[in-house]
C-alpha atoms as a PDB file:
ATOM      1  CA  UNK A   1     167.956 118.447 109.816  1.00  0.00           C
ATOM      2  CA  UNK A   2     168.198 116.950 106.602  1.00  0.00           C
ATOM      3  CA  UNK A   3     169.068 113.629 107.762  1.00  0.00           C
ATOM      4  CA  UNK A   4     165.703 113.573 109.438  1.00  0.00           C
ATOM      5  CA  UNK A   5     164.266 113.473 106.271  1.00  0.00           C
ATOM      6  CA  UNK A   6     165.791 109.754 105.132  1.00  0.00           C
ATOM      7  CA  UNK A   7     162.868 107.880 106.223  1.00  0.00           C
ATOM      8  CA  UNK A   8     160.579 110.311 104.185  1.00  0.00           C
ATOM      9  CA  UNK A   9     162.451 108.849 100.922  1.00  0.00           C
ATOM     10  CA  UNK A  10     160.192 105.885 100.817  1.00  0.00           C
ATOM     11  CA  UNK A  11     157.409 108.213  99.718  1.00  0.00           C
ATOM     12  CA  UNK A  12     158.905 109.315  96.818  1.00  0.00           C
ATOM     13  CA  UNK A  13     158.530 107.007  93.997  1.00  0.00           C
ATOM     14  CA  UNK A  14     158.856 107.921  90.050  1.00  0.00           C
ATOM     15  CA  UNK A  15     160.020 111.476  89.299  1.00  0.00           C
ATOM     16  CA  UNK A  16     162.145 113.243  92.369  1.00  0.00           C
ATOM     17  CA  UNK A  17     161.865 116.515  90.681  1.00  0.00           C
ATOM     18  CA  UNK A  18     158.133 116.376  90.492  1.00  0.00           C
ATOM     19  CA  UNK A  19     157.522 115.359  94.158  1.00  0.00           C
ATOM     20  CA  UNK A  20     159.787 118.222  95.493  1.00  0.00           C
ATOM     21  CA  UNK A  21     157.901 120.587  93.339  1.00  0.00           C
ATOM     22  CA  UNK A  22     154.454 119.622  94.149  1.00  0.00           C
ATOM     23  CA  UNK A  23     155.683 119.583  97.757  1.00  0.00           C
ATOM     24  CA  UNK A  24     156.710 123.172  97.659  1.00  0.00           C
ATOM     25  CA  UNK A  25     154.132 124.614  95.735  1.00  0.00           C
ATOM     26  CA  UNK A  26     151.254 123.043  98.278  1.00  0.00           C
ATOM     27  CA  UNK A  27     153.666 124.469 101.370  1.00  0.00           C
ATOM     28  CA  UNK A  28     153.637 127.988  99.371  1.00  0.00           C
ATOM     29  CA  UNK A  29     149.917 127.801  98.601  1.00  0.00           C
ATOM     30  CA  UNK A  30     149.515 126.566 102.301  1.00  0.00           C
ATOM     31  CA  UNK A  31     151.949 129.274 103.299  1.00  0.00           C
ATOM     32  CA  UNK A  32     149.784 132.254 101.118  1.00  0.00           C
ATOM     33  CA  UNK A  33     146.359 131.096 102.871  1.00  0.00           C
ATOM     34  CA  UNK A  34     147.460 131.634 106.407  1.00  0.00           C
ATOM     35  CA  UNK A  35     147.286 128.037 107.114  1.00  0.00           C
ATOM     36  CA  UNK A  36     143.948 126.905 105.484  1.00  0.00           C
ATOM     37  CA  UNK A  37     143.525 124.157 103.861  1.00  0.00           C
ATOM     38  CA  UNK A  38     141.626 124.064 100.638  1.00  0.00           C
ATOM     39  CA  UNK A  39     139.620 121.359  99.390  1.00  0.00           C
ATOM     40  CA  UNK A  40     140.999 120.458  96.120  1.00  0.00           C
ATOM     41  CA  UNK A  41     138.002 118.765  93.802  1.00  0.00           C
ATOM     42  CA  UNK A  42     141.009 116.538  91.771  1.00  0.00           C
ATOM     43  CA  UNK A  43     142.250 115.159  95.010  1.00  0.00           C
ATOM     44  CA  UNK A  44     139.138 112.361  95.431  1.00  0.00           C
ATOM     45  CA  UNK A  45     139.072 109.573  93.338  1.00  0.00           C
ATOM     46  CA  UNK A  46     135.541 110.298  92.250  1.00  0.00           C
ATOM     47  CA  UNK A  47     136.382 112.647  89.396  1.00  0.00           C
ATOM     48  CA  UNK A  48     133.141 111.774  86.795  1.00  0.00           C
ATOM     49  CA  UNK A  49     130.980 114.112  88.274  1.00  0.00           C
ATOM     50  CA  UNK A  50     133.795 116.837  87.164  1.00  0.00           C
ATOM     51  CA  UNK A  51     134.077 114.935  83.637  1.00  0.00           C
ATOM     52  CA  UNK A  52     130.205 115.304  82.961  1.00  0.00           C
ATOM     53  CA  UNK A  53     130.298 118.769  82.756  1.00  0.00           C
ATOM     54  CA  UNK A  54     132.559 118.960  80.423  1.00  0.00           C
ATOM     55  CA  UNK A  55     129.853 117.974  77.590  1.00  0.00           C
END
């Protein structure tokens, strides 16, 4: 099983420890919603409307 995941090791680039993590947590968070997917507003690249309000 785990040496299906070799040709996943491309994706990770920079911090290993980070990736994993992030990678659990959104399985957990995936897990804890029965399966739905939440839009998450910091995932687009068009954060300024999010800055604005800020001020």
């Amino acid at each position: 099983k785990r040496a299906d995941l070799i040709p996943a090791e491309g994706f990770i680039s920079g911090d290993t420890y980070t990736f994993v993590r992030n990678a659990f947590l959104q399985r957990r968070e995936f897990l804890i919603n029965d399966g739905k997917v939440t839009r998450d507003p910091f995932a687009s690249g068009d954060n300024e409307d999010l800055m604005l309000d800020d001020f």
